[in-house]
N, C-alpha and C. Protein backbone atom coordinates (compact mmCIF):
# COMPACT_ATOMS: atom_id res chain seq x y z
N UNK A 1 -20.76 -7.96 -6.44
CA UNK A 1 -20.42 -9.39 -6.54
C UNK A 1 -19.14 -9.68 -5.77
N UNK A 2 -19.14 -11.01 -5.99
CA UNK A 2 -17.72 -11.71 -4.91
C UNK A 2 -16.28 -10.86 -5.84
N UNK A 3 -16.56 -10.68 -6.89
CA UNK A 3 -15.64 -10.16 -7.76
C UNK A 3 -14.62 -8.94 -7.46
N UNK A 4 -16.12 -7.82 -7.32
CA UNK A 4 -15.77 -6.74 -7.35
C UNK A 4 -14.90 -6.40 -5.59
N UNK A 5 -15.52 -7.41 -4.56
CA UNK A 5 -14.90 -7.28 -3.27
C UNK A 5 -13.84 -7.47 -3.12
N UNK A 6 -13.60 -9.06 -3.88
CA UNK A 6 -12.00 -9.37 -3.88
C UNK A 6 -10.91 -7.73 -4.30
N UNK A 7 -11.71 -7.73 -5.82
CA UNK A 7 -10.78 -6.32 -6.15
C UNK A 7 -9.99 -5.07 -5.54
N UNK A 8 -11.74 -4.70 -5.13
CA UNK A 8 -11.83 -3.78 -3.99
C UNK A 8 -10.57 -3.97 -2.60
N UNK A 9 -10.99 -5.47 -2.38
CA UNK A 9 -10.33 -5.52 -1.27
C UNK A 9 -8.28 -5.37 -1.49
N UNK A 10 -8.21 -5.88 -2.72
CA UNK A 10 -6.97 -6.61 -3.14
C UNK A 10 -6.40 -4.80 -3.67
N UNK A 11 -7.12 -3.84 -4.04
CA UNK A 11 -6.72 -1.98 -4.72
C UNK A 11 -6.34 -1.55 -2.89
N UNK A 12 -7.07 -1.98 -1.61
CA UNK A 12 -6.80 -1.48 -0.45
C UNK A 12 -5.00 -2.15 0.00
N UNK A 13 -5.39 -3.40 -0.39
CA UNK A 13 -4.38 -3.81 0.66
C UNK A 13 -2.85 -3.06 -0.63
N UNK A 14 -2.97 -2.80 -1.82
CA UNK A 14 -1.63 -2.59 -2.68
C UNK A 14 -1.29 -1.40 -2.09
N UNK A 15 -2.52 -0.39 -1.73
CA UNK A 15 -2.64 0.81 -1.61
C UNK A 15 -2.03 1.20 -0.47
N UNK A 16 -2.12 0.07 0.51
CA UNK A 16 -1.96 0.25 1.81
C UNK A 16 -0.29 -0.31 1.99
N UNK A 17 0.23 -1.18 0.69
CA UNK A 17 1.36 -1.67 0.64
C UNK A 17 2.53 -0.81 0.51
N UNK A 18 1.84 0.41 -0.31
CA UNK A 18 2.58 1.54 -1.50
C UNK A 18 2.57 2.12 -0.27
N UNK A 19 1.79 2.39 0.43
CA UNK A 19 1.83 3.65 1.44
C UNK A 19 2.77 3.43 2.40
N UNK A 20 2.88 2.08 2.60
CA UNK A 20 3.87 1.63 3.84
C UNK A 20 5.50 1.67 3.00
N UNK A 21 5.45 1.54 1.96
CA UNK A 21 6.74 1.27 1.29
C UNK A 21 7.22 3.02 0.76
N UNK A 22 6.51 4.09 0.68
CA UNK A 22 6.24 5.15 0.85
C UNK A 22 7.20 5.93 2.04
N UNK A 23 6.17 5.40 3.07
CA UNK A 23 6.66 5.78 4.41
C UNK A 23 8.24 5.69 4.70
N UNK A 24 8.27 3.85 4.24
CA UNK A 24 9.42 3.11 4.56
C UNK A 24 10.60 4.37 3.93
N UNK A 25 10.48 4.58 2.55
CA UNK A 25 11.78 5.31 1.80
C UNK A 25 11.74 6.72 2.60
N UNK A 26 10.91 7.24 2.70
CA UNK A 26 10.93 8.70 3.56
C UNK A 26 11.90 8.67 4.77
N UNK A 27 11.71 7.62 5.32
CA UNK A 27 12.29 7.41 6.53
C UNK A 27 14.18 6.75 6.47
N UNK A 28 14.19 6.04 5.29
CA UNK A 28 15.81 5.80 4.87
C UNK A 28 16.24 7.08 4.34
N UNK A 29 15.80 7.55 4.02
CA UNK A 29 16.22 9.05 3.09
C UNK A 29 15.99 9.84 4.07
N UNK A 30 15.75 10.08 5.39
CA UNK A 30 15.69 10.88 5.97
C UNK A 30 16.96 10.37 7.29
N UNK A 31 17.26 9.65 7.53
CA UNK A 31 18.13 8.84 8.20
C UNK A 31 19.69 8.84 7.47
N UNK A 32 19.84 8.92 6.10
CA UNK A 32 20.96 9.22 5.68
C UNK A 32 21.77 10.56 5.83
């Protein structure tokens, strides 16, 4: 359903948010 896509879609993009914000701290903490 339209439901489960939104979801789906909305678990990728957090996932993909965490990963970038992830990245992001690796990279200040590695720079200090």
């Amino acid at each position: 359903s339209n439901v489960n896509a939104a979801r789906l879609e909305l678990k990728l993009f957090r996932d993909a948010a965490a990963a970038a914000h992830m990245k992001d701290a690796a990279a200040a903490a590695h720079m200090k």
